[in-house]
Protein backbone atom coordinates (compact mmCIF):
# COMPACT_ATOMS: atom_id res chain seq x y z
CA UNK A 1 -18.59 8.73 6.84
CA UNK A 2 -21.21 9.71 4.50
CA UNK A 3 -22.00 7.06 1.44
CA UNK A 4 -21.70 8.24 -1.74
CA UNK A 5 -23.79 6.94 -4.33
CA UNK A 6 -22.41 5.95 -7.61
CA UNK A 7 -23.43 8.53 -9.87
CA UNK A 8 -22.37 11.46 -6.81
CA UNK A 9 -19.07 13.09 -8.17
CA UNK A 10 -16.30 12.61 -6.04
CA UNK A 11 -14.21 16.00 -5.39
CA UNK A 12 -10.43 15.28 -5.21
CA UNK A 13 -7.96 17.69 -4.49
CA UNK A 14 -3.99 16.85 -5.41
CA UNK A 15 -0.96 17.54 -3.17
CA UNK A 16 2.44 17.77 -4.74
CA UNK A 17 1.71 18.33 -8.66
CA UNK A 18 5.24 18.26 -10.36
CA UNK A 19 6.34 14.59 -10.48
CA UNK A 20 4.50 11.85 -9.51
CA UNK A 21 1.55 13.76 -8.68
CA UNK A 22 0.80 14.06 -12.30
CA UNK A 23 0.00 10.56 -12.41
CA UNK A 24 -2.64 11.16 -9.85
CA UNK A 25 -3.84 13.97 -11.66
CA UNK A 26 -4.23 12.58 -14.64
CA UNK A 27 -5.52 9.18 -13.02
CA UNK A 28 -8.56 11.14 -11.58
CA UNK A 29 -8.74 13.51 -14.11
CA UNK A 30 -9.90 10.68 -16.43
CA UNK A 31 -12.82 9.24 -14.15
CA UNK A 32 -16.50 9.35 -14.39
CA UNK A 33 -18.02 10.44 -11.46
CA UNK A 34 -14.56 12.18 -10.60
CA UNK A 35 -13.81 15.81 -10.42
CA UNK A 36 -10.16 17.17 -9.71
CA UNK A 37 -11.38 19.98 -7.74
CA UNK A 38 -7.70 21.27 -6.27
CA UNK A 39 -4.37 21.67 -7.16
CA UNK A 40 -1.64 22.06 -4.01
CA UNK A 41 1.65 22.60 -4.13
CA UNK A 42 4.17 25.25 -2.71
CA UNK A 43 5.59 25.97 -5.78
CA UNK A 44 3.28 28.18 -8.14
CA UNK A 45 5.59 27.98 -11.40
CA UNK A 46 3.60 24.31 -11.70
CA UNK A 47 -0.16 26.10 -11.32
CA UNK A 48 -1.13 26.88 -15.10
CA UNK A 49 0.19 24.12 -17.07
CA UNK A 50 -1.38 21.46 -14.66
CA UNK A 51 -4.59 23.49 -14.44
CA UNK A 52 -4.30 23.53 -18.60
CA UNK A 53 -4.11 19.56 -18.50
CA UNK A 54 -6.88 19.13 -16.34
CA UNK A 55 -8.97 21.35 -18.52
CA UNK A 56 -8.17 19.44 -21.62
CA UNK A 57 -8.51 16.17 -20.35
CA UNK A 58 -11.92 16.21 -18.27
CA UNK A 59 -13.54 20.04 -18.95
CA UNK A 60 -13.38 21.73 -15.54
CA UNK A 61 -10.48 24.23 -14.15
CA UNK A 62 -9.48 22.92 -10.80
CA UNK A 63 -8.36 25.95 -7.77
CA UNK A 64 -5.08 26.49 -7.30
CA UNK A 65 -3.64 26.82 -3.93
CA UNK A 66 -0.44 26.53 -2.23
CA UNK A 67 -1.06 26.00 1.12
CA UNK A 68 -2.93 22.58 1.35
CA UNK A 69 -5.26 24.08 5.09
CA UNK A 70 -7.21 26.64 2.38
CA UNK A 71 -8.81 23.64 0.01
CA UNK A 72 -9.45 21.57 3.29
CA UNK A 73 -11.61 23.82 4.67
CA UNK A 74 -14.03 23.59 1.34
CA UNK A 75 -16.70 21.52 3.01
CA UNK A 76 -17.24 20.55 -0.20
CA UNK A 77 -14.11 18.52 -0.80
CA UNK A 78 -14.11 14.62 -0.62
CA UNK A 79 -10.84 13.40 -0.78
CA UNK A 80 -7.02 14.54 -1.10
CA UNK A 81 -4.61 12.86 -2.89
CA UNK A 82 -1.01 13.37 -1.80
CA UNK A 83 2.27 12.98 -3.81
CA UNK A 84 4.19 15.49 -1.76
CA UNK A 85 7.77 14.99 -0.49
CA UNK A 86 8.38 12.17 2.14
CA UNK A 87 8.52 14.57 4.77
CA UNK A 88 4.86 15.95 4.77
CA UNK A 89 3.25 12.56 3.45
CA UNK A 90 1.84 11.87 7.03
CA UNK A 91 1.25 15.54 8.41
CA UNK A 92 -0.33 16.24 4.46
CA UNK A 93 -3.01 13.36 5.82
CA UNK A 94 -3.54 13.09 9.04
CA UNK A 95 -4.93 16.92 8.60
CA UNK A 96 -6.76 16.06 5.30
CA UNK A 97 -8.43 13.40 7.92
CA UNK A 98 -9.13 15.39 10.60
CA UNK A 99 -10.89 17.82 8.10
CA UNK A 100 -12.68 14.83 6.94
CA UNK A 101 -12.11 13.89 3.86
CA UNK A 102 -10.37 10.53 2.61
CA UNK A 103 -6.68 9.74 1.73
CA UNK A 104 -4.73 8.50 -1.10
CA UNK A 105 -0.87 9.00 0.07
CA UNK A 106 1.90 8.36 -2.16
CA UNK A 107 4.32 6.16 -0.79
CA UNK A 108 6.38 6.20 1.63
CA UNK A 109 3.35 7.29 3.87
CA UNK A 110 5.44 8.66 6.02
CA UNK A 111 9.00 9.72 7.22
CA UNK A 112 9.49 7.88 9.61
CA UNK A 113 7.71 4.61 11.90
CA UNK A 114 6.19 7.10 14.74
CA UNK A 115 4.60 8.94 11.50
CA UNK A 116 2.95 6.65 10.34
CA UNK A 117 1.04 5.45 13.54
CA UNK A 118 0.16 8.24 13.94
CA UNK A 119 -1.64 8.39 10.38
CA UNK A 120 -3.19 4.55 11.74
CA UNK A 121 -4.56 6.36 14.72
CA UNK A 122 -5.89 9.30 12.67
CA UNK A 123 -7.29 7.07 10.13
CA UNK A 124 -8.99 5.37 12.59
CA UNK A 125 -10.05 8.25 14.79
CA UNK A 126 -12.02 9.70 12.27
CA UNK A 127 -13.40 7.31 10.24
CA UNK A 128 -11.37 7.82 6.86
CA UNK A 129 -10.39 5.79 4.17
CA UNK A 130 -6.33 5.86 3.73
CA UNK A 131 -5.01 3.96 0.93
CA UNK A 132 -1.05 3.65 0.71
CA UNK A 133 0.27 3.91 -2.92
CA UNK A 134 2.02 0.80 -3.07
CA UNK A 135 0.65 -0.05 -6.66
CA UNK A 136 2.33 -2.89 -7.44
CA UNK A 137 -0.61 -4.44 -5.11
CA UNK A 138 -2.67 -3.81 -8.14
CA UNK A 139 -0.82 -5.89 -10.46
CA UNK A 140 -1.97 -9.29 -11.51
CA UNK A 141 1.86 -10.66 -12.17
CA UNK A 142 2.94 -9.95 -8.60
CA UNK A 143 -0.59 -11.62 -7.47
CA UNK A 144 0.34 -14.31 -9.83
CA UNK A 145 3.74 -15.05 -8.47
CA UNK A 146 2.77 -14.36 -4.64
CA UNK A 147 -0.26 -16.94 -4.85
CA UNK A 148 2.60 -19.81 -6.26
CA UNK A 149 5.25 -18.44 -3.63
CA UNK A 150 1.99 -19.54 -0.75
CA UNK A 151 0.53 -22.99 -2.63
CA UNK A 152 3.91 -24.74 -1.30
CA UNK A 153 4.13 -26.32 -5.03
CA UNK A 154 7.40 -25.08 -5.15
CA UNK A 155 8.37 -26.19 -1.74
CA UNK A 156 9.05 -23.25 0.72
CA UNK A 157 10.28 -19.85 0.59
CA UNK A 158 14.04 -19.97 1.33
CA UNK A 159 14.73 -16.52 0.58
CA UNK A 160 12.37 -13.65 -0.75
CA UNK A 161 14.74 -10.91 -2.69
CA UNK A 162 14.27 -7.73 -3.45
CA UNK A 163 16.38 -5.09 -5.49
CA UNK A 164 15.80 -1.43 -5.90
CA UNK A 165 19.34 -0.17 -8.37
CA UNK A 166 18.49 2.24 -10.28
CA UNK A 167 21.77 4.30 -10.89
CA UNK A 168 22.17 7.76 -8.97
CA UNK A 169 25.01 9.58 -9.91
CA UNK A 170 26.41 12.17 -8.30
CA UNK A 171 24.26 15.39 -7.30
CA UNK A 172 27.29 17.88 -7.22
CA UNK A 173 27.14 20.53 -4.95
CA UNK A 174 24.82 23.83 -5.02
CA UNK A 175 25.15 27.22 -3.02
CA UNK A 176 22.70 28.12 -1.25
CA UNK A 177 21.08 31.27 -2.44
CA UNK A 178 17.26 33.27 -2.54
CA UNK A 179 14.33 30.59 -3.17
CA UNK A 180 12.92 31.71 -6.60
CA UNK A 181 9.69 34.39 -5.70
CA UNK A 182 6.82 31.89 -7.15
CA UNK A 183 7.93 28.72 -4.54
CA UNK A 184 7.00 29.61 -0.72
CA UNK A 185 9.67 27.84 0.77
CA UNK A 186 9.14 27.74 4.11
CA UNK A 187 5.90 26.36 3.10
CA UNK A 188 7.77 23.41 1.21
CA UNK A 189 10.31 23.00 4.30
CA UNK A 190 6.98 22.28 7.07
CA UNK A 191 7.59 20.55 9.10
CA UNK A 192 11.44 20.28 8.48
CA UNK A 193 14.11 21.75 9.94
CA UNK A 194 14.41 25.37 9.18
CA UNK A 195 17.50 25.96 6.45
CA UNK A 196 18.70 28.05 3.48
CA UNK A 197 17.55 27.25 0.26
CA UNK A 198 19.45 25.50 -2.64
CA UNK A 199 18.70 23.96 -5.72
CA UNK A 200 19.64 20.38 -4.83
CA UNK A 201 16.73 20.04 -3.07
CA UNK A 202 13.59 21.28 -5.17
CA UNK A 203 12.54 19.48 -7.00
CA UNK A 204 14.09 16.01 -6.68
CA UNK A 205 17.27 15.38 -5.11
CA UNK A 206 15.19 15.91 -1.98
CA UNK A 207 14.83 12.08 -1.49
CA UNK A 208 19.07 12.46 -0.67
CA UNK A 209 18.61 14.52 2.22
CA UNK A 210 17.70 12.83 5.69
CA UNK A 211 15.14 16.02 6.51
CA UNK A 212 13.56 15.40 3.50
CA UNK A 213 13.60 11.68 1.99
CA UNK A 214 14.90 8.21 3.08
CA UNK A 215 17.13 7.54 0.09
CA UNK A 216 16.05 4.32 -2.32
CA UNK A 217 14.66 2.82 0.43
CA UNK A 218 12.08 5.26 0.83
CA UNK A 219 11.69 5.94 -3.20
CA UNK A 220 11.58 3.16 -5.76
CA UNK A 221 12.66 0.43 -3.18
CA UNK A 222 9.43 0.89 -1.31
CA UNK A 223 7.62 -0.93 -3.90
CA UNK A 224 10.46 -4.12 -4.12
CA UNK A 225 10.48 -4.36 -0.11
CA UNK A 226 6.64 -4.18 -0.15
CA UNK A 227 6.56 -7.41 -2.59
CA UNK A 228 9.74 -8.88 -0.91
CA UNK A 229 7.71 -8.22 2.84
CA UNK A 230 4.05 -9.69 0.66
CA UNK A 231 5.81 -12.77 -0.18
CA UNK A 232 7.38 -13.68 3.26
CA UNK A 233 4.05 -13.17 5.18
CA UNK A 234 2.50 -15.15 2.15
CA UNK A 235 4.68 -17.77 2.86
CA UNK A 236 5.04 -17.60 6.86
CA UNK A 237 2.40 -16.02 8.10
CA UNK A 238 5.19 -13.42 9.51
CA UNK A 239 5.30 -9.70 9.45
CA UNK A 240 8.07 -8.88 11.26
CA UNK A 241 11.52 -10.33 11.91
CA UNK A 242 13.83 -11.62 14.52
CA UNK A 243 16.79 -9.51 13.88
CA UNK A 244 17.83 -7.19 10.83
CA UNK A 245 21.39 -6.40 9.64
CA UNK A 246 21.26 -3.54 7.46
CA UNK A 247 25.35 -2.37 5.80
CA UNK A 248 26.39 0.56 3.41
CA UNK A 249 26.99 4.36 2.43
CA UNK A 250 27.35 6.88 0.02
CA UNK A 251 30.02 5.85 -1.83
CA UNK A 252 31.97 6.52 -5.51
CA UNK A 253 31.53 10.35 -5.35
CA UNK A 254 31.56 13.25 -2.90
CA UNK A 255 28.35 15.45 -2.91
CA UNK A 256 25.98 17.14 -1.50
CA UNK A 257 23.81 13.83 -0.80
CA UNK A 258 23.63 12.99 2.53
CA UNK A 259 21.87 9.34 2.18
CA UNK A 260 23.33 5.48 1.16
CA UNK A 261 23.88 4.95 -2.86
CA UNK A 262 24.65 1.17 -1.32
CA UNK A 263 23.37 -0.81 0.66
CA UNK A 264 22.66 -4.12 1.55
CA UNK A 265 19.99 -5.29 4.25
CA UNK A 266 19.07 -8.80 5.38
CA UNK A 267 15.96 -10.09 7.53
CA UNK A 268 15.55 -12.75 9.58
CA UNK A 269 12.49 -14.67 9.82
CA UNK A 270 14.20 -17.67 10.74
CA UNK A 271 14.01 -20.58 8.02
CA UNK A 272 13.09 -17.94 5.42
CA UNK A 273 14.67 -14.79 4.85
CA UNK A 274 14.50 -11.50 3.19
CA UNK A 275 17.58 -10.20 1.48
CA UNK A 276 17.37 -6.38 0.17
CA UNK A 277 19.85 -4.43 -1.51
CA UNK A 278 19.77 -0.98 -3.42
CA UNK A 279 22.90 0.10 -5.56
CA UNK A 280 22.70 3.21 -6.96
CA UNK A 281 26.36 2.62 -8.74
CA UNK A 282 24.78 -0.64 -10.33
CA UNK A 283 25.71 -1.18 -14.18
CA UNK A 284 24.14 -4.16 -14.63
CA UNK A 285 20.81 -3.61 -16.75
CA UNK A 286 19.33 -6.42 -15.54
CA UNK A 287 19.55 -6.31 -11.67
CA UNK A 288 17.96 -2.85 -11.49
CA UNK A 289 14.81 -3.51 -10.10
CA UNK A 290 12.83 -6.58 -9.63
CA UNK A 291 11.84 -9.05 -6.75
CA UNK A 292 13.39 -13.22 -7.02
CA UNK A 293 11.50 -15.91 -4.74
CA UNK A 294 14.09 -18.88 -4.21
CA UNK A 295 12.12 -21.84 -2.90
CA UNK A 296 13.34 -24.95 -2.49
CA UNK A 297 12.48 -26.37 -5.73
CA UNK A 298 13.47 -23.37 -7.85
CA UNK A 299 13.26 -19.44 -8.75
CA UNK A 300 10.07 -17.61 -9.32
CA UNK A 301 10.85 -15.08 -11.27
CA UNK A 302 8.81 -12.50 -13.98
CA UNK A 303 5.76 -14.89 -13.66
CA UNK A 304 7.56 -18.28 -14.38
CA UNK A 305 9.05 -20.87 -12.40
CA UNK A 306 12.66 -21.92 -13.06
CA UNK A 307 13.50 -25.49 -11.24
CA UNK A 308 17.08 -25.92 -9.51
CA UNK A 309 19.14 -26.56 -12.62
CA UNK A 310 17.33 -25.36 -15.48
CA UNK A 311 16.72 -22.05 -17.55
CA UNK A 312 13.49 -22.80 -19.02
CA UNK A 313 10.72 -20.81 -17.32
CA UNK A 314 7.44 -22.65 -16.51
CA UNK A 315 4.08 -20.49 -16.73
CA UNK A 316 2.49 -19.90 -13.78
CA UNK A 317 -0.91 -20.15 -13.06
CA UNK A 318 -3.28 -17.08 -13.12
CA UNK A 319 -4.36 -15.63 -9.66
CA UNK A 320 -8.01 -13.66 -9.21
CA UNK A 321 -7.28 -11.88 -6.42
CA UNK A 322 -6.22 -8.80 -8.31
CA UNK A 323 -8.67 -5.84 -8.14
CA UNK A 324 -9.00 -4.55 -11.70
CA UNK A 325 -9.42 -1.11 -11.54
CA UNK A 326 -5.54 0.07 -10.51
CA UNK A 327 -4.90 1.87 -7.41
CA UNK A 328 -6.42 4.99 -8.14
CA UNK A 329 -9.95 3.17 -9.22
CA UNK A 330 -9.79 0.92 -6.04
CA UNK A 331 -9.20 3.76 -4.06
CA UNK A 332 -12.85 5.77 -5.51
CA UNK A 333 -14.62 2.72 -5.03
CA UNK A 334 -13.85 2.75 -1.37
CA UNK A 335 -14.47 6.43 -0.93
CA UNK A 336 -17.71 5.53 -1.87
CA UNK A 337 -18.33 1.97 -0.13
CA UNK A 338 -16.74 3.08 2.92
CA UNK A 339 -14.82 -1.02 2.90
CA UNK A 340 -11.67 -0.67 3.84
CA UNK A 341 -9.95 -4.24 2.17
C-alpha cells in the first residue's frame, strides 16, 4: 500500500456508532493528522448526535451513511474502523480490504473460526493492515505481569485463569413487531438469517442470540481469554491445546436469550493449563473479571506476586514492551508505516 507521510491526514470512516463505536469515534476524533471522515451504521436515529460530537471535538462534519459499500467506494477513504455486531465484524472487513483501505475491527473479529481466516487471507491478499481490538495488549500491567509469568522467577505456569462474570440478568421476552422507520433492518440482519424484528435484539441483547453474538465468550471474555491464551504461549511456547472440555447453559431464568449465562471451560496444554469460566449469575464483586497466573511459587495477580502461603503482594518489575500510544494510536502509526507487529 501507499505510505503515508506523517503530516498526510488519515481519513477514517466508523462502522457501528452506538456503543462501543463511540470510543473509536472519539479515539480518532481526537488525533492530529486524523480525520473521521464517515459515520456507518444501519440505524439513522444515531446520525446527528454522533455527527454533533465529532464537530465539537475536532471541527469537521463527517458523512453519514448507512450502508457501509457507499463510503468504501470514496477513493478517498483510508481506513474503516468497525465496532459493528459480531456477525458482520469479518464481512464489515474483508470488503473494507478488498476496497483497499486498512482495518481496525472490534473484537471478536469474527463470528465464527472459518470467518476469521478468511479475514487472514483477505488481509493478506491485499496488502492491508488489520488490527484486532484486543486492547488490553496495550496495557503496561498485563505486559508487566506476562513478562514475570515468562522469566521462570516464579517457577512455571501451572494454571493461567481467566474470568469474564459480569452479571446478565434476565432479558424477558419481546414480540416481534415493525422495525422502527429510521433503522434498515435487513441491512442490520446481513448476513444473518432472515427474521422478524424485536426489540431484544437492537441494540444490545444481540450478543444473546447465536445469529448474532457468541455470548460472554465473544463480548467481555474475549479480552480475559486473550490474556489467559498470552500468558500460556508466554510460558510454553503453545498456541493451541491438546483437548478442551467446555460445560454450561442458560440457567436461573427463562428468556428470550438463546446463549450460556454459565459456563466453565478448561484447556489442556499438558503440564500447564488454562481454566476459563464466565458467570453471568455471579454475586461476588470481586471475581467479575480479571485474569490469575498460579505458578509454582505463587499467584500473580493485579501486578504483584503473592508466594504460596502469604497475602502480601510483591511489586513486580516494569516491562517496556508496551507500545504507548493505545490501540487506536498503534493502529495510525501502522496505517502509515505499513509494519505489521
Amino acid at each position: 500500500g501507499q505510505v503515508l507521510g506523517a503530516n498526510d491526514t488519515i481519513r477514517i470512516g466508523v462502522a457501528g456508532i452506538n456503543g462501543r463505536g463511540r470510543n473509536h469515534m472519539d479515539a480518532f476524533a481526537g488525533m492530529d493528522g486524523v480525520e473521521v471522515t464517515y459515520l456507518i451504521d444501519p440505524d439513522s436515529r444515531l446520525f446527528a448526535s454522533r455527527a454533533e460530537s465529532i464537530k465539537k471535538r475536532s471541527g469537521n462534519t463527517p458523512t453519514c451513511v448507512q450502508d457501509i459499500r457507499k463510503a468504501i467506494e470514496d477513493k478517498n477513504l483510508d481506513a474503516v474502523s468497525i465496532a459493528s455486531c459480531n456477525h458482520w465484524h469479518a464481512l464489515l472487513a474483508l470488503w473494507s480490504c478488498q476496497a483497499g483501505k486498512d482495518v481496525y475491527v472490534e473484537k471478536p473479529c469474527s463470528h465464527n473460526v472459518f470467518e476469521g481466516r478468511k479475514l487472514v487471507e483477505a488481509s493478506r491478499k491485499y496488502d492491508r493492515i488489520v488490527q484486532h481490538g484486543t486492547q488490553s495488549r496495550s496495557d503496561r500491567n498485563w505486559h508487566k505481569q506476562i513478562a514475570a509469568v515468562k522469566s521462570g522467577k516464579y517457577g512455571k505456569l501451572l494454571i493461567s485463569y481467566g474470568y469474564a462474570s459480569k452479571p446478565r440478568g434476565s432479558i424477558g421476552f419481546k414480540e416481534t413487531e415493525a422495525p422502527p422507520a429510521e433503522l434498515d433492518f435487513n441491512l442490520w440482519l446481513g448476513p444473518a438469517p432472515e427474521q422478524p424484528y424485536h426489540r431484544n435484539i437492537v441494540h444490545y441483547n444481540w450478543h444473546w442470540f447465536w445469529d448474532f453474538g457468541n455470548g460472554e465468550i465473544g463480548n467481555q471474555g474475549v479480552h480475559q481469554m486473550d490474556i489467559a491464551r498470552w500468558a500460556v504461549t508466554a510460558a510454553t511456547g503453545r498456541t493451541l491445546p491438546n483437548s478442551v472440555v467446555s460445560l454450561g447453559g442458560r440457567f436461573g431464568y427463562e428468556d428470550q436469550g438463546q446463549t450460556p449465562n454459565t459456563q466453565l471451560t478448561i484447556f489442556d496444554f499438558g503440564e500447564t493449563k488454562l481454566f476459563f469460566e464466565d458467570y453471568g449469575l455471579a454475586r461476588d464483586k470481586n471475581r467479575r473479571v480479571d485474569n490469575l497466573f498460579f505458578m509454582e511459587e505463587g499467584v500473580i495477580r493485579g501486578g504483584n506476586f503473592y508466594p504460596n502461603g502469604s497475602d502480601q503482594g510483591e511489586s513486580l518489575a516494569d516491562a517496556d514492551t508496551c507500545y504507548g500510544g493505545g490501540p487506536f494510536g498503534n493502529f495510525i502509526d501502522c496505517v502509515r508505516s505499513r509494519k505489521r507487529e
